[in-house]
Protein backbone atom coordinates (compact mmCIF):
# COMPACT_ATOMS: atom_id res chain seq x y z
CA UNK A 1 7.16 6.29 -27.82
CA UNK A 2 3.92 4.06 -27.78
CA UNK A 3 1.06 3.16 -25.65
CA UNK A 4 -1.67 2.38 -27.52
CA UNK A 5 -3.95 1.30 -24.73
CA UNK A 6 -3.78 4.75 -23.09
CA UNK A 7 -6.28 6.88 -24.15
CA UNK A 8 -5.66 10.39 -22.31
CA UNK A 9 -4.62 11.71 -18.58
CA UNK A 10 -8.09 13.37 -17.24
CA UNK A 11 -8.03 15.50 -14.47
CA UNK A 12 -10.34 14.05 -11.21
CA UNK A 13 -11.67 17.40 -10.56
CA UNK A 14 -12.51 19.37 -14.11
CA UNK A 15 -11.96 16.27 -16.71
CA UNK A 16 -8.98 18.21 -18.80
CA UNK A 17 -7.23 15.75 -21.06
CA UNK A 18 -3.32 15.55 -21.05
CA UNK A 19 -1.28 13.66 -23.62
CA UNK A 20 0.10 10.52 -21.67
CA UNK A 21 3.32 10.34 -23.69
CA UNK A 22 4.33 13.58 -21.73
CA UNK A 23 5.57 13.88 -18.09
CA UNK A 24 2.43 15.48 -16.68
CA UNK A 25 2.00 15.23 -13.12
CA UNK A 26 -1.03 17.22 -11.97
CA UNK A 27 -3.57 19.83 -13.83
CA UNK A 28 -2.29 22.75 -13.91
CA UNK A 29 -6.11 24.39 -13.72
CA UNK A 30 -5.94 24.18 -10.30
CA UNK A 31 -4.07 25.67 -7.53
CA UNK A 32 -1.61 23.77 -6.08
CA UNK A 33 -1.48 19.45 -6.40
CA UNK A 34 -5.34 19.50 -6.31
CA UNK A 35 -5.83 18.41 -10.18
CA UNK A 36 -4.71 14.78 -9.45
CA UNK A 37 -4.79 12.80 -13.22
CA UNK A 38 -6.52 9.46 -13.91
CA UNK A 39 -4.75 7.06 -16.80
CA UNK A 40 -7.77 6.40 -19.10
CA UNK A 41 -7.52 3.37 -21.22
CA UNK A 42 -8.66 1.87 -24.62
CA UNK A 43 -9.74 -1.54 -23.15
CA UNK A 44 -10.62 -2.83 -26.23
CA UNK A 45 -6.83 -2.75 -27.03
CA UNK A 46 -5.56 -4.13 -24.28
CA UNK A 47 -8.59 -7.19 -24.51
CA UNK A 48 -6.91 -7.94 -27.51
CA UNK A 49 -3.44 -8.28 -26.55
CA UNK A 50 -4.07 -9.96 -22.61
CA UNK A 51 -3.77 -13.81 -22.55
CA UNK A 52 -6.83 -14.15 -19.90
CA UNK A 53 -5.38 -16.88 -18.54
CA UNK A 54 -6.73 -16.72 -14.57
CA UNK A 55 -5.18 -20.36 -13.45
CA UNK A 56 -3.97 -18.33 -10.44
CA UNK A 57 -0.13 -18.70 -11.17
CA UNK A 58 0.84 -15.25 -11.01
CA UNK A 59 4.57 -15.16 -10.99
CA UNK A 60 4.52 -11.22 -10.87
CA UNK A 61 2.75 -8.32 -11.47
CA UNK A 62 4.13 -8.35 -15.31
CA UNK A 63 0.88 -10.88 -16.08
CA UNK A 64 -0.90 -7.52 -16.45
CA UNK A 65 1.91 -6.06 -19.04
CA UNK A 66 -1.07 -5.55 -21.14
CA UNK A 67 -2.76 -3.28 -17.97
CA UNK A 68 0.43 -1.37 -17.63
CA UNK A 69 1.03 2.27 -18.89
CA UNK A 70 4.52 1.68 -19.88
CA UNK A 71 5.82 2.05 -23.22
CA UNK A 72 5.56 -1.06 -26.16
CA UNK A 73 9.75 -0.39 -26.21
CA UNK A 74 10.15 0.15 -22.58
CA UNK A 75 12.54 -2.37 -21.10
CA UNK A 76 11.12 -3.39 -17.57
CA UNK A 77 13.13 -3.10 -14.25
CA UNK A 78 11.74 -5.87 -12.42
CA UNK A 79 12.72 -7.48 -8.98
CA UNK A 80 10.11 -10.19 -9.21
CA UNK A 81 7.37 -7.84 -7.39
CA UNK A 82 3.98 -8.68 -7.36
CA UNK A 83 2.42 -12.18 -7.56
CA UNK A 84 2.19 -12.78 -3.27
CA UNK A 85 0.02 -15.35 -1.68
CA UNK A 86 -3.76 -15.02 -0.80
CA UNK A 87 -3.31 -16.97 2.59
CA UNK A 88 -6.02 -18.82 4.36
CA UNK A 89 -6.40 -17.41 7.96
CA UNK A 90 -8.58 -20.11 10.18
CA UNK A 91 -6.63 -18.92 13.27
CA UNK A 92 -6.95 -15.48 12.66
CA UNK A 93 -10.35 -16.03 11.65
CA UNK A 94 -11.57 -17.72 14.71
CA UNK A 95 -9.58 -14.93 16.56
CA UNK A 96 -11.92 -12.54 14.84
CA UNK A 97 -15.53 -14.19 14.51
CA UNK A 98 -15.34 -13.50 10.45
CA UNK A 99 -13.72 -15.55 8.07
CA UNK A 100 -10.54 -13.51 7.16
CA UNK A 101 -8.15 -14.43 4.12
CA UNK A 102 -4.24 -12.46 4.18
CA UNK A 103 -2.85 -10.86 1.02
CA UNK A 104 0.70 -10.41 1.96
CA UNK A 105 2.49 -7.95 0.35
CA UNK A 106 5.04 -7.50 2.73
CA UNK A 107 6.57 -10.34 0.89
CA UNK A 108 7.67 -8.26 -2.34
CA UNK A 109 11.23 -7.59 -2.76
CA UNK A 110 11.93 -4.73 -0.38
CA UNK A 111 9.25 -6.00 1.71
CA UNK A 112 6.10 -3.63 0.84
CA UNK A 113 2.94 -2.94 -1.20
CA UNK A 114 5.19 0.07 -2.66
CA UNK A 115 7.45 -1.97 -5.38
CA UNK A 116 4.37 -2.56 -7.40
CA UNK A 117 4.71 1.73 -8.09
CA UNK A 118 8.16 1.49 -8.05
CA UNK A 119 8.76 -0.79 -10.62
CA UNK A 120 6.62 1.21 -12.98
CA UNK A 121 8.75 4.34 -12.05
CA UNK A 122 11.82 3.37 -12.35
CA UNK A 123 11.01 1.70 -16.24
CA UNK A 124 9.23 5.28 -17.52
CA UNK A 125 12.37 7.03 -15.94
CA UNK A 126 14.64 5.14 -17.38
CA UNK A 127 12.56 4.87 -21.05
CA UNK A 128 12.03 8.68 -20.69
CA UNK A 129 15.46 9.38 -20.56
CA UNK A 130 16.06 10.58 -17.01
CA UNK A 131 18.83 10.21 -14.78
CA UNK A 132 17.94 11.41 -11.12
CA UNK A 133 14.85 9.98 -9.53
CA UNK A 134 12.63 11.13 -6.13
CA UNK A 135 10.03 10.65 -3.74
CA UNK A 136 9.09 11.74 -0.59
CA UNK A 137 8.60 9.19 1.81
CA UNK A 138 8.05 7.73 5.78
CA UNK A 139 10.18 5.72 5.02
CA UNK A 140 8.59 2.43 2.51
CA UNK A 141 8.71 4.40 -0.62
CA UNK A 142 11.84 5.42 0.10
CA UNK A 143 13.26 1.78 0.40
CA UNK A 144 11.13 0.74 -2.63
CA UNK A 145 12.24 3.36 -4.61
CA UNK A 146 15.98 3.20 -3.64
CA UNK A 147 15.80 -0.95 -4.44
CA UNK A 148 14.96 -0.55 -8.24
CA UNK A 149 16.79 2.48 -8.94
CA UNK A 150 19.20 0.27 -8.22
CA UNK A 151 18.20 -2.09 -10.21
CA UNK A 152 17.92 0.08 -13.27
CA UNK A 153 21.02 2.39 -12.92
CA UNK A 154 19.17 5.42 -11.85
CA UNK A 155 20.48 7.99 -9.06
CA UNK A 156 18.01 8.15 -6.61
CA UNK A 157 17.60 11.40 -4.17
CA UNK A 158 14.86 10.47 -1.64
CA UNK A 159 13.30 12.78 1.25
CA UNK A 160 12.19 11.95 4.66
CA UNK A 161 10.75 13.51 7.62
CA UNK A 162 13.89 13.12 10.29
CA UNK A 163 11.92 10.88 13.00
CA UNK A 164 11.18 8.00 10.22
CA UNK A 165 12.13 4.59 11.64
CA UNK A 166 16.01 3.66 11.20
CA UNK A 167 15.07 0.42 10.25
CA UNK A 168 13.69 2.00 7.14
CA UNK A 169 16.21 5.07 6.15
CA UNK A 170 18.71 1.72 6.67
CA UNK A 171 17.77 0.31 3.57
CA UNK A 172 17.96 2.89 1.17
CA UNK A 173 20.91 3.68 2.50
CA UNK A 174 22.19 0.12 1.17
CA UNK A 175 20.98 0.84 -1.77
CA UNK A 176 23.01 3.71 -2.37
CA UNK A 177 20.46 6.84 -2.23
CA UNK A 178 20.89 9.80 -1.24
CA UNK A 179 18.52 10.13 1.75
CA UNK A 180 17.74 13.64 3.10
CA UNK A 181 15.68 13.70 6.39
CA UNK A 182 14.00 16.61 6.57
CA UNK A 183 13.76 18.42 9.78
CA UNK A 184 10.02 18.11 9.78
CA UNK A 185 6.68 16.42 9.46
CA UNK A 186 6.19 14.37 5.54
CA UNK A 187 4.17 16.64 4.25
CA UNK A 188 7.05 19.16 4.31
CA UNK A 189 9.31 16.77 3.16
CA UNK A 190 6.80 15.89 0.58
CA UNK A 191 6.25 19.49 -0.54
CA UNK A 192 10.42 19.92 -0.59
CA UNK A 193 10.17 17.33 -3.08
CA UNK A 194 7.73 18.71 -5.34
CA UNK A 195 9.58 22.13 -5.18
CA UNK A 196 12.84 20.37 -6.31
CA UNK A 197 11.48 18.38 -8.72
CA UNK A 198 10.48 21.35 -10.67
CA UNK A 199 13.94 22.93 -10.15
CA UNK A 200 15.65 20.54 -11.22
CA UNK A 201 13.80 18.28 -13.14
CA UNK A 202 14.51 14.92 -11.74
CA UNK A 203 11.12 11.98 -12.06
CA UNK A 204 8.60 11.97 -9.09
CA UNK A 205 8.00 8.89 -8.23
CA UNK A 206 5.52 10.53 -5.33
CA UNK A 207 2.17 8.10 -6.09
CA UNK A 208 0.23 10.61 -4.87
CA UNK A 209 0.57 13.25 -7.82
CA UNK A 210 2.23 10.86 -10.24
CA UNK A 211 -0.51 9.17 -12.17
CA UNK A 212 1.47 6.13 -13.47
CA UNK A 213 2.07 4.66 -9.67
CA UNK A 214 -1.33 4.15 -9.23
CA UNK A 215 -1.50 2.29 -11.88
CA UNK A 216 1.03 0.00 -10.51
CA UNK A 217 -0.52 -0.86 -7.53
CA UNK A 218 -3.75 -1.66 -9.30
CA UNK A 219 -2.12 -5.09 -9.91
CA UNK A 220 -3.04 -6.25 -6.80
CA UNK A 221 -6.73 -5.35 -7.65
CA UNK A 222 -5.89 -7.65 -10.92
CA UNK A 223 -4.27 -10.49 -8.29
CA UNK A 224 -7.30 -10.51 -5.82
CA UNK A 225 -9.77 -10.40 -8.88
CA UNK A 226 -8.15 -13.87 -9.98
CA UNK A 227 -7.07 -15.42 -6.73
CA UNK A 228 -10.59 -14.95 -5.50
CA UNK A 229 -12.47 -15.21 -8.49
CA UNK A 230 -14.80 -18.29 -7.92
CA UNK A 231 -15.81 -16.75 -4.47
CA UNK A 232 -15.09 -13.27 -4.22
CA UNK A 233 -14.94 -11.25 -0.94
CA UNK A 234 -17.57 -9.44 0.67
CA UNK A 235 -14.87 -6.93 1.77
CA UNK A 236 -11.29 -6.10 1.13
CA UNK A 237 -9.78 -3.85 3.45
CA UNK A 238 -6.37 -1.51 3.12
CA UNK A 239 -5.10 0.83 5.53
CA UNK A 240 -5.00 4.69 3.61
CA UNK A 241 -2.28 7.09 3.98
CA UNK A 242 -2.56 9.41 0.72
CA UNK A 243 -4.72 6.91 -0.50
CA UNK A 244 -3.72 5.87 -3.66
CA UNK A 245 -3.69 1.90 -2.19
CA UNK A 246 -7.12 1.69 -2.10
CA UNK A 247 -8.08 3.18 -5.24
CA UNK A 248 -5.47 1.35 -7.26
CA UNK A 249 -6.89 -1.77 -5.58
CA UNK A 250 -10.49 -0.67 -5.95
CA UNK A 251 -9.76 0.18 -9.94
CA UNK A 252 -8.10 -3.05 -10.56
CA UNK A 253 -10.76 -5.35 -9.41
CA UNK A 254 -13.20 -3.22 -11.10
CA UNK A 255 -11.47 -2.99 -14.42
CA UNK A 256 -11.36 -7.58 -14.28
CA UNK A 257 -15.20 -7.20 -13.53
CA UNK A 258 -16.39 -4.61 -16.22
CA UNK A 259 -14.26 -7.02 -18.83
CA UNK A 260 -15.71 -10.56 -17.90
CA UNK A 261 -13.10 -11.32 -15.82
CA UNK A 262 -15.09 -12.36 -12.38
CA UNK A 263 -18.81 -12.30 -11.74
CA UNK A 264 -18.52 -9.55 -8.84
CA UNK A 265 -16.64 -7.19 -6.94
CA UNK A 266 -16.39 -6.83 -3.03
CA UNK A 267 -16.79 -3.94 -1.00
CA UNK A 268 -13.66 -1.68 0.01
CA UNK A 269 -12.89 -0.81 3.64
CA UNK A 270 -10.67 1.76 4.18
CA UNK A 271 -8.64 1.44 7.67
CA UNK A 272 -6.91 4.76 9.03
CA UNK A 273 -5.38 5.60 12.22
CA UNK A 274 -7.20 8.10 14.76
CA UNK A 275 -4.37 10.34 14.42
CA UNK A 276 -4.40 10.48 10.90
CA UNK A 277 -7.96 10.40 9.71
CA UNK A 278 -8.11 13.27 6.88
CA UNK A 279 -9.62 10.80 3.93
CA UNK A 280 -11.61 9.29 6.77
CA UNK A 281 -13.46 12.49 7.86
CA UNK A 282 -13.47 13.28 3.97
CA UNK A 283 -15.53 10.31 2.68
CA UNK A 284 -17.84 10.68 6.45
CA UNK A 285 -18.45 14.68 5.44
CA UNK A 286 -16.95 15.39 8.96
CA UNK A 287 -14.67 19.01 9.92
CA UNK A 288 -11.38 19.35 8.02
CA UNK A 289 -9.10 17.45 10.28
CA UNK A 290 -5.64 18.66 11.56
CA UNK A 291 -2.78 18.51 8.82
CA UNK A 292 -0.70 16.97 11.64
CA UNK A 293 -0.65 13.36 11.47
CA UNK A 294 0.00 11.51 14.61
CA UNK A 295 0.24 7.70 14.76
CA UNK A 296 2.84 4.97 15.26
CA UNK A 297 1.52 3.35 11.53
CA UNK A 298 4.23 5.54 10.35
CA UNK A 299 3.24 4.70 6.81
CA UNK A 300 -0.07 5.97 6.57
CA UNK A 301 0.97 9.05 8.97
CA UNK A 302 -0.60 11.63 6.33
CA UNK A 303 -1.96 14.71 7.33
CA UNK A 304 -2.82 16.20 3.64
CA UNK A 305 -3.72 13.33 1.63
CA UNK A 306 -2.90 14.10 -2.21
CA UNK A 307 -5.31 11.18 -3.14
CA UNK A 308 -9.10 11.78 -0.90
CA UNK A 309 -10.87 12.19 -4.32
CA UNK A 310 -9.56 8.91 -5.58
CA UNK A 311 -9.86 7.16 -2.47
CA UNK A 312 -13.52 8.52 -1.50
CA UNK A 313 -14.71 7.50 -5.39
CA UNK A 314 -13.37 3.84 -4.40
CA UNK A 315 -14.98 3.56 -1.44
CA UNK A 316 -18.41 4.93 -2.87
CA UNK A 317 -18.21 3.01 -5.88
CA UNK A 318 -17.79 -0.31 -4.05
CA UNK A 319 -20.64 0.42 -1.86
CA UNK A 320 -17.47 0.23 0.71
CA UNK A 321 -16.54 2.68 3.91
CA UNK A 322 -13.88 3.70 6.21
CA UNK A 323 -13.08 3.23 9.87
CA UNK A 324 -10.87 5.03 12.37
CA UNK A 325 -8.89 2.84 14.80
CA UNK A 326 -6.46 3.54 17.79
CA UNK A 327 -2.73 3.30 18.00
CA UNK A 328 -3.48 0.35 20.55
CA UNK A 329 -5.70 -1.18 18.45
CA UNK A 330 -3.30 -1.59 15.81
CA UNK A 331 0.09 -2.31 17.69
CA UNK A 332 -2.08 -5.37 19.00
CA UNK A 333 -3.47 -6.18 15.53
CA UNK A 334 -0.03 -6.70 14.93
CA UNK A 335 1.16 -9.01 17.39
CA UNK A 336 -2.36 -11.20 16.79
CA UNK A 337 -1.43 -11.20 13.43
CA UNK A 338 2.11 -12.76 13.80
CA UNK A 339 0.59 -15.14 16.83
CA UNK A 340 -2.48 -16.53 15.08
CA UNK A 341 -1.13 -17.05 11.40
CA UNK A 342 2.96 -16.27 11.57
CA UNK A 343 2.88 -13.01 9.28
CA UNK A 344 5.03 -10.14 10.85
CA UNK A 345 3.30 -6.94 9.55
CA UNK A 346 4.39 -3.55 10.38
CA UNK A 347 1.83 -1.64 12.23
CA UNK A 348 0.30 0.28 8.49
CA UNK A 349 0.09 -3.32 7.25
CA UNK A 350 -1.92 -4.76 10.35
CA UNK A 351 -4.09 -2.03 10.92
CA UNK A 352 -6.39 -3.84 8.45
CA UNK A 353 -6.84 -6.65 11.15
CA UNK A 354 -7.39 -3.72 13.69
CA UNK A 355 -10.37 -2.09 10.93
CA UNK A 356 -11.95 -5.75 10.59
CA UNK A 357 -12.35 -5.69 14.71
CA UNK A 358 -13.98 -2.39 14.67
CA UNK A 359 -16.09 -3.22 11.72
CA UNK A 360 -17.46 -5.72 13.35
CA UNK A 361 -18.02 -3.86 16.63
CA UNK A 362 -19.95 -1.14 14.66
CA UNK A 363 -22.05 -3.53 12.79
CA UNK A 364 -20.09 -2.54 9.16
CA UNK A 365 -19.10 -5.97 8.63
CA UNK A 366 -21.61 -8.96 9.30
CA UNK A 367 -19.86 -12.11 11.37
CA UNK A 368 -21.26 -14.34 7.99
CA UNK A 369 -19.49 -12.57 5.51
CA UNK A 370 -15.98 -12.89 4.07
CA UNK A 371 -13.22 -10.61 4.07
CA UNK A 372 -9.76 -10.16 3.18
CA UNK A 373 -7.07 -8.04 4.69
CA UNK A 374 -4.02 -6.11 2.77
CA UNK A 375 -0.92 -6.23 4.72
CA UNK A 376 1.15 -3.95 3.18
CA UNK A 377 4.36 -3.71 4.69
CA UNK A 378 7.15 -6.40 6.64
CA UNK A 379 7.09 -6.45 10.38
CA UNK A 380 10.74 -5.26 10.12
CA UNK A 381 10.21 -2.02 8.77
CA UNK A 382 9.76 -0.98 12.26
CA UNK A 383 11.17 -3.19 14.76
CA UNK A 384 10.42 -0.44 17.40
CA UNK A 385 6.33 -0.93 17.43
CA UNK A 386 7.11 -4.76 17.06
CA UNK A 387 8.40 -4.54 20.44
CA UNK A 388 5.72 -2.49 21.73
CA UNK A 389 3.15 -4.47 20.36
CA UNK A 390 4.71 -7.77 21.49
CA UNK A 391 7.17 -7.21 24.02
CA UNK A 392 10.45 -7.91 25.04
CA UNK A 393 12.37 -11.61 25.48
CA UNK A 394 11.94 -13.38 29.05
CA UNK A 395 15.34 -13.19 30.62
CA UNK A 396 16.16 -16.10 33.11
CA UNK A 397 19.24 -18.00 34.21
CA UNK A 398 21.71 -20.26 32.39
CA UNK A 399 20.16 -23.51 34.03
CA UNK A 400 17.38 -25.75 33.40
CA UNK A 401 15.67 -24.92 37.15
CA UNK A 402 15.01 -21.73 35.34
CA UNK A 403 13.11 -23.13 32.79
CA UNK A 404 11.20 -25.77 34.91
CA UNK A 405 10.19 -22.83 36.99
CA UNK A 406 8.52 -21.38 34.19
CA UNK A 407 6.94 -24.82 32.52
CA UNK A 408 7.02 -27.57 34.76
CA UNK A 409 3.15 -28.22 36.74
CA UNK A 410 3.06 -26.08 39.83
CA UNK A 411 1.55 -27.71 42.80
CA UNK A 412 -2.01 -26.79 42.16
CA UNK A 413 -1.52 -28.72 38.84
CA UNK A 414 -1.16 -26.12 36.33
CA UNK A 415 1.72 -24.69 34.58
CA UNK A 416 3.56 -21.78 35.82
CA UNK A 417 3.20 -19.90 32.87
């Protein structure tokens, strides 16, 4: 095996070197999944071999091959992920007093932010040899994972707490996993996984303790660095679960500026739920929060982030911060979302939208600055919030007095509706 461009795997917390040709998922120095590794790189190699060719046509994540910690030999499992549109949002953006721009992820193959991990998963598994893959997941990961195991031939064995959204145990399902919904919250089903991964010796896709994912989803850190990079943001905001988005994101962008890449970087804004505010109260120095996570952004519903150091270390380095927001605030991010600019998010992906509004409101973000919102994940993931966040169809008779009842000019001269 080769990768040339990969220096070591250091550990966040004590800086021990591992040898990234191995499968080495945390540091073994410390208790537990604290020792989370970081992929170091020789960027003087991988200068040399990356045509920096920032036109903006980015058909997929696979520009960045050069970026990538897979092996020179590896053949890639690829469903075309990566690559999504940078939208202009003038609607949206008069809706919120700031000018907003959309990176839509939710338009990747299985419809989330997660196939940019997955696709780098599924190629070491398969180049390593193995034939069972897992993850843990609320549902996204699973779906991602399940898609390109698919893809490459690979069994895939998938956990999930037991009240994740049927939308989203649905299409793993089609893919032909093996989903197991665990009779509890994620983090048990996450720490099932672990436990069976080192009985049996299956890959971990997990992004949280696998170093490679993050690496994945650091394209989109690459992306924004290009598609912005005569005018880059003031902000970019992600919702955090474990927080590996961010700091992938945060680490891409960075990487683009410290090579020559772009002039600047933006600030990072880290969106959580109320109910699930554990990196949140981390980065603020607030009380240890409550392992249970509680929020209908079932994504980022994370009570023991794996990821706080990584996450925290983007947000400081960026000069960024984080914000809590409500259940209702999000649910109604969502439906402004799909009213103002037609993007269905599900509630993790528009709970961005939500963190711009309270930005604002606390003064973090000024109205003359610009910012652009992740959406992470397709409105239907979770049909069930869409409905809650929008409502339900008007039901009225089959006859056209029903509908000029509802349009036609009443007699004070306005419309009924």
């Amino acid at each position: 095996m080769s990768m040339p461009h990969v220096r070591t795997l250091a550990c966040t917390l004590c800086g021990a070197e591992y040898d990234p040709e191995q499968v080495v998922y945390t540091c073994p120095e410390h208790d537990g999944l604290a020792g989370i590794l970081e992929v170091v790189y020789d960027y003087d190699v991988i200068a040399e071999s990356f045509d920096v060719d920032l036109d903006g046509n980015i058909r997929s994540q696979w520009k960045y091959e050069a970026f990538l910690p897979v092996d020179e030999e590896a053949e890639v499992v690829s469903l075309g992920e990566g690559g999504t549109d940078l939208f202009d949002a003038p609607n949206l953006s008069e809706s919120l007093g700031v000018d907003v721009l959309v990176k839509d992820d939710g338009r990747n193959p299985t419809g989330c932010f997660k196939d940019r991990a997955s696709s780098i998963a599924v190629t070491k598994a398969r180049h390593a040899g193995r034939d069972v893959i897992t993850c843990a997941s609320t549902g996204n990961a699973a779906a991602s994972l399940a898609g390109y195991s698919a893809r490459g031939g690979l069994d895939c064995r998938i956990f999930v707490p037991g009240e994740a959204p049927p939308e989203k145990l649905a299409q793993p399902l089609v893919y032909g996993a093996d989903v197991l919904a665990v009779e509890g919250t994620y983090d048990e089903a996450y720490d099932l996984c672990v436990e069976v991964t080192e009985s049996y010796g299956w890959y971990n896709r997990n992004a949280a303790i696998n170093p490679f994912q993050v690496e994945g989803k650091r394209t989109v850190g690459h992306e924004l660095a290009e598609q912005t990079r005569r005018e880059v943001p003031d902000w970019v905001v992600f919702s955090m679960g474990d927080g590996c988005t961010i700091a992938g994101a945060w680490k891409g962008f960075r990487e683009f500026h410290e090579l020559g890449y772009v002039e600047e970087v933006p600030r990072m804004l880290g969106v959580q739920a109320e109910g699930a505010a554990a990196i949140h109260d981390a980065f603020h120095d607030h009380a240890d929060a409550d392992a249970v996570a509680e929020t209908v952004a079932d994504s980022i519903a994370v009570g023991r982030p794996r990821n706080t150091v990584k996450a925290c270390r983007a947000l400081e380095e960026s000069d960024g911060t984080s914000v809590l927001v409500s259940d209702e605030e999000i649910l109604d991010a969502e439906a402004r979302l799909g009213r103002t600019e037609g993007i269905y998010a599900e509630p993790a992906g528009a709970a961005p939208v939500a963190g711009v509004e309270r930005a604002l409101a606390e003064g973090v973000i000024e109205p003359d600055e610009t910012v652009v919102v992740a959406v992470t994940g397709f409105g239907l993931k979770d049909s069930e919030s869409a409905r809650a966040a929008a409502g339900d169809a008007t039901s009225i008779a089959p006859d056209i007095e029903a509908v000029r009842s509802r349009y036609e000019p009443d007699e004070t001269g306005g419309t009924r509706v």
